[in-house]
N, C-alpha and C. Protein backbone atom coordinates (compact mmCIF):
# COMPACT_ATOMS: atom_id res chain seq x y z
N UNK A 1 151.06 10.80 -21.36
CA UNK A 1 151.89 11.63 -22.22
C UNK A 1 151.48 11.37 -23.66
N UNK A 2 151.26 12.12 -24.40
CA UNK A 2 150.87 12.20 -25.85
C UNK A 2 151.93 12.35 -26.91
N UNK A 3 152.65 13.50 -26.45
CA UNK A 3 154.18 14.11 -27.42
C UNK A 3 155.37 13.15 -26.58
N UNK A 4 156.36 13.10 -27.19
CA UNK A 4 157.50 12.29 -27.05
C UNK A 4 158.47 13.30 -27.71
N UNK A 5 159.90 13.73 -26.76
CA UNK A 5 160.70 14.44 -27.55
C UNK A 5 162.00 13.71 -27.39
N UNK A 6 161.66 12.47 -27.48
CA UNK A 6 162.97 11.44 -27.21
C UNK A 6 163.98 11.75 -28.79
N UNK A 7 163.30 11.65 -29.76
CA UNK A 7 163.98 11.93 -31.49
C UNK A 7 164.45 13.49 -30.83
N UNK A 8 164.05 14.29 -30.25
CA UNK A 8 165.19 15.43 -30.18
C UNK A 8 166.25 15.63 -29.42
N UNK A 9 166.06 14.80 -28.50
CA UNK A 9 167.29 14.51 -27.52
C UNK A 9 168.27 13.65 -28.45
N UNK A 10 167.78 12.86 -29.17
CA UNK A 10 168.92 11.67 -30.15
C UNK A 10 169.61 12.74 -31.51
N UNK A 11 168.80 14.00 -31.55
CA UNK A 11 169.53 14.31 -32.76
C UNK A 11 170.10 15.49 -32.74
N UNK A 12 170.28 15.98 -31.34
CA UNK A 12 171.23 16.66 -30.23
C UNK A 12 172.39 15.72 -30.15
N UNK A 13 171.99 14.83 -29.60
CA UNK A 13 173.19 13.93 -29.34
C UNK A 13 174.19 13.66 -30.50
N UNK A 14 173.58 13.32 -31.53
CA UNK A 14 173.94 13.42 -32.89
C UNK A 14 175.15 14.64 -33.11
N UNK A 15 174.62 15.49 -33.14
CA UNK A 15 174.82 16.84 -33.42
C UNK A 15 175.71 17.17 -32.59
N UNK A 16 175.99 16.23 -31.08
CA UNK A 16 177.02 17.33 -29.85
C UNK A 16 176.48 18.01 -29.87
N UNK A 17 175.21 18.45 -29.37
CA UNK A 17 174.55 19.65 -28.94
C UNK A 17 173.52 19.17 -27.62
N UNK A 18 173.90 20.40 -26.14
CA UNK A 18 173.35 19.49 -25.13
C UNK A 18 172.27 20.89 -24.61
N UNK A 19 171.62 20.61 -23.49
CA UNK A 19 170.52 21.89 -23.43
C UNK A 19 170.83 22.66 -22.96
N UNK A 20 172.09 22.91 -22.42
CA UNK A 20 172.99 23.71 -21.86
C UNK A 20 172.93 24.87 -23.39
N UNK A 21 173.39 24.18 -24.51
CA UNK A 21 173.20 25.20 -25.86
C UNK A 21 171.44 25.65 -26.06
N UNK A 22 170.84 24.90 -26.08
CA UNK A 22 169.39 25.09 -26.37
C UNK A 22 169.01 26.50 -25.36
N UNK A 23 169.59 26.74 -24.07
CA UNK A 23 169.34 27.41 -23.12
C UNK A 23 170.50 29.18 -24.06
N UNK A 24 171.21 28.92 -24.41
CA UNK A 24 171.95 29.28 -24.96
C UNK A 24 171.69 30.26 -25.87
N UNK A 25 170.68 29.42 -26.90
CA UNK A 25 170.48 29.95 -28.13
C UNK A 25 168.64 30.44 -27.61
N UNK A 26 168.49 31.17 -26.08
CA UNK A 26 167.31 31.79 -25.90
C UNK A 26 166.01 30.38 -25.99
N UNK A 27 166.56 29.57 -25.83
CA UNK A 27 165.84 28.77 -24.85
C UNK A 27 165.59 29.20 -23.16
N UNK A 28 164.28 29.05 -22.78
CA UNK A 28 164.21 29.35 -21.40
C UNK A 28 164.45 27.84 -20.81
N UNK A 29 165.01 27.98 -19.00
CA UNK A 29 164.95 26.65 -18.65
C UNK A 29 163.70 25.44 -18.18
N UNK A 30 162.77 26.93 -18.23
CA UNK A 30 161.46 25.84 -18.04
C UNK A 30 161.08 25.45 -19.44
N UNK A 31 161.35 25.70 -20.98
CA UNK A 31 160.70 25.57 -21.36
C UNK A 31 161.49 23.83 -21.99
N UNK A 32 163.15 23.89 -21.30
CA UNK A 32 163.95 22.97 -21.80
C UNK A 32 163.42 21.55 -21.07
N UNK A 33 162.66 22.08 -19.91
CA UNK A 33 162.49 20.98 -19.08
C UNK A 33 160.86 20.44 -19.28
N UNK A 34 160.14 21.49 -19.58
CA UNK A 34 158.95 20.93 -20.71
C UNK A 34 159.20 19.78 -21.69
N UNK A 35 160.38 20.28 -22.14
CA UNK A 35 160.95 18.95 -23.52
C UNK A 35 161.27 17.91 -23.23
N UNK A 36 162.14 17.99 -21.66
CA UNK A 36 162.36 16.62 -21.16
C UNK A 36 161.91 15.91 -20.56
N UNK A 37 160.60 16.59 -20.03
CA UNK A 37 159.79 15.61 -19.44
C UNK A 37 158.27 15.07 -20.25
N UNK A 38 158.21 15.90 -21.15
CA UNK A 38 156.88 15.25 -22.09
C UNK A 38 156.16 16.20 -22.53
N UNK A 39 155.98 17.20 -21.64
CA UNK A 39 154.48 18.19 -21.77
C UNK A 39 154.49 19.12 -22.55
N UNK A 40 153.74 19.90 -22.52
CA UNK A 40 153.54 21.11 -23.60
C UNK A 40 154.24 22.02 -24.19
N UNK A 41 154.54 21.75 -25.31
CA UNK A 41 155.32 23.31 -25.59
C UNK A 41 154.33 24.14 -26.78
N UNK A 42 154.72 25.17 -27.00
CA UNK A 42 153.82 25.57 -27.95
C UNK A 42 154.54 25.82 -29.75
N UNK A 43 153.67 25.81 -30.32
CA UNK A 43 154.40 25.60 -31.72
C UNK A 43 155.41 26.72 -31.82
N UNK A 44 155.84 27.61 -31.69
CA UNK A 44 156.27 28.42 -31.96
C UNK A 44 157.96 28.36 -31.14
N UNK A 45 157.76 27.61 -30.35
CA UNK A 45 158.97 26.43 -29.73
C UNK A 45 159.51 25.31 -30.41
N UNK A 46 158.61 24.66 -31.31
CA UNK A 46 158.96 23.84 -32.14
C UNK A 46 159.48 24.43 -33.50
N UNK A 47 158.65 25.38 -33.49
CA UNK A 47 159.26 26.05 -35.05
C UNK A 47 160.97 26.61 -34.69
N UNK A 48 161.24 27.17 -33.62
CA UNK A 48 162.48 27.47 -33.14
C UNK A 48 163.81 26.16 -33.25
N UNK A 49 162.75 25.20 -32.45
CA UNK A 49 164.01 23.64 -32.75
C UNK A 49 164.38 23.92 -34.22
N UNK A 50 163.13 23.52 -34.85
CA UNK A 50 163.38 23.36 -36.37
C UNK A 50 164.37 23.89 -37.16
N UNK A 51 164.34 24.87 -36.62
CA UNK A 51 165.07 26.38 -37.41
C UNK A 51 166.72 25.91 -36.74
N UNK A 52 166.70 25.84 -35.75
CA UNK A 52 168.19 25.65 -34.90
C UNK A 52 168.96 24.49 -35.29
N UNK A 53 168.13 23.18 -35.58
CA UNK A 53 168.48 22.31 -35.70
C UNK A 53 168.58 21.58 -37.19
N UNK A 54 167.68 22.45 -38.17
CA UNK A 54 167.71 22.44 -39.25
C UNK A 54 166.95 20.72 -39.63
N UNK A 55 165.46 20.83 -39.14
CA UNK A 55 165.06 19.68 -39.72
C UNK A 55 163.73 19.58 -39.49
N UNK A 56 162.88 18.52 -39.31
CA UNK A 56 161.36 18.96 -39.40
C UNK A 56 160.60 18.20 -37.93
N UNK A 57 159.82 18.46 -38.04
CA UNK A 57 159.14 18.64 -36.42
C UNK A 57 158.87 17.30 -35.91
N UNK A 58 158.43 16.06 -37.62
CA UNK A 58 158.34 14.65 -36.92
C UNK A 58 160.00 14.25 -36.66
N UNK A 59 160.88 14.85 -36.83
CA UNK A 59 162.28 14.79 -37.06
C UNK A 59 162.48 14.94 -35.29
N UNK A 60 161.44 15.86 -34.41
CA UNK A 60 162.25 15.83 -32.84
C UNK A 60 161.10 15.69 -31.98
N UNK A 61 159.89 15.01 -32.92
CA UNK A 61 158.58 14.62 -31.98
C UNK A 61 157.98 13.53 -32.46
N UNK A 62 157.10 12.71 -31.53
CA UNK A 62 156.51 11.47 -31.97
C UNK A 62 154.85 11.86 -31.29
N UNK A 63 153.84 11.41 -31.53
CA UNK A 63 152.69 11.40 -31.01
C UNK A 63 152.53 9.71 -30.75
N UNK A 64 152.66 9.96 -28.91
CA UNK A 64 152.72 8.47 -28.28
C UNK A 64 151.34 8.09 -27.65
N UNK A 65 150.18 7.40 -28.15
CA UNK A 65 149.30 6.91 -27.33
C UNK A 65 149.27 6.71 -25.94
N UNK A 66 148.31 7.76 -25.09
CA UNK A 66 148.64 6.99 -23.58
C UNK A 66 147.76 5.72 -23.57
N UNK A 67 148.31 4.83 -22.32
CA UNK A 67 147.44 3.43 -22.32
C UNK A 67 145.88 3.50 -22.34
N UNK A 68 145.29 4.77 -21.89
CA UNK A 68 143.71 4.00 -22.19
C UNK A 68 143.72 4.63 -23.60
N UNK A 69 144.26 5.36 -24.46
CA UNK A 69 143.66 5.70 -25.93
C UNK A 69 143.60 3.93 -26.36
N UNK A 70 145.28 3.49 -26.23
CA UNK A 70 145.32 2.40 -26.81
C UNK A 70 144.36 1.05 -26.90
N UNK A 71 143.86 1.48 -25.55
CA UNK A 71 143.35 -0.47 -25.30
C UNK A 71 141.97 -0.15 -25.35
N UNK A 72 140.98 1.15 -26.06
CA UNK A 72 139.73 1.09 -26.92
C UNK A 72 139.97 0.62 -28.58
């Protein structure tokens, strides 16, 4: 896994906002479950968080080394 959307789940939580709303506000459910499990979304998904959530993109993503990037 490369992306991490653990900071957007925490600032949902923050917020009282669960993906039940994300689905809500024209979120699809595959694309909610993309978020929760790691993989791809495309920018234009992120620009949407942004906008919804009112904050910036390192604000609900991390770029996480998988183990072999790390141990070269």
């Amino acid at each position: 896994m490369s992306l991490s959307y653990k900071k957007l789940f925490a600032i949902m939580e923050q917020k009282d906002i669960n993906k039940h709303f994300l689905r809500l506000n024209g979120f699809n459910s595959k694309v909610v479950d993309r978020l929760v499990k790691g993989t791809h979304v495309n920018t234009s998904t992120i620009e949407r968080l942004c906008a919804l959530l009112d904050c910036q993109p390192g604000d609900i993503m991390e770029y996480v080394p998988d183990e072999w990037e790390s141990a070269e």
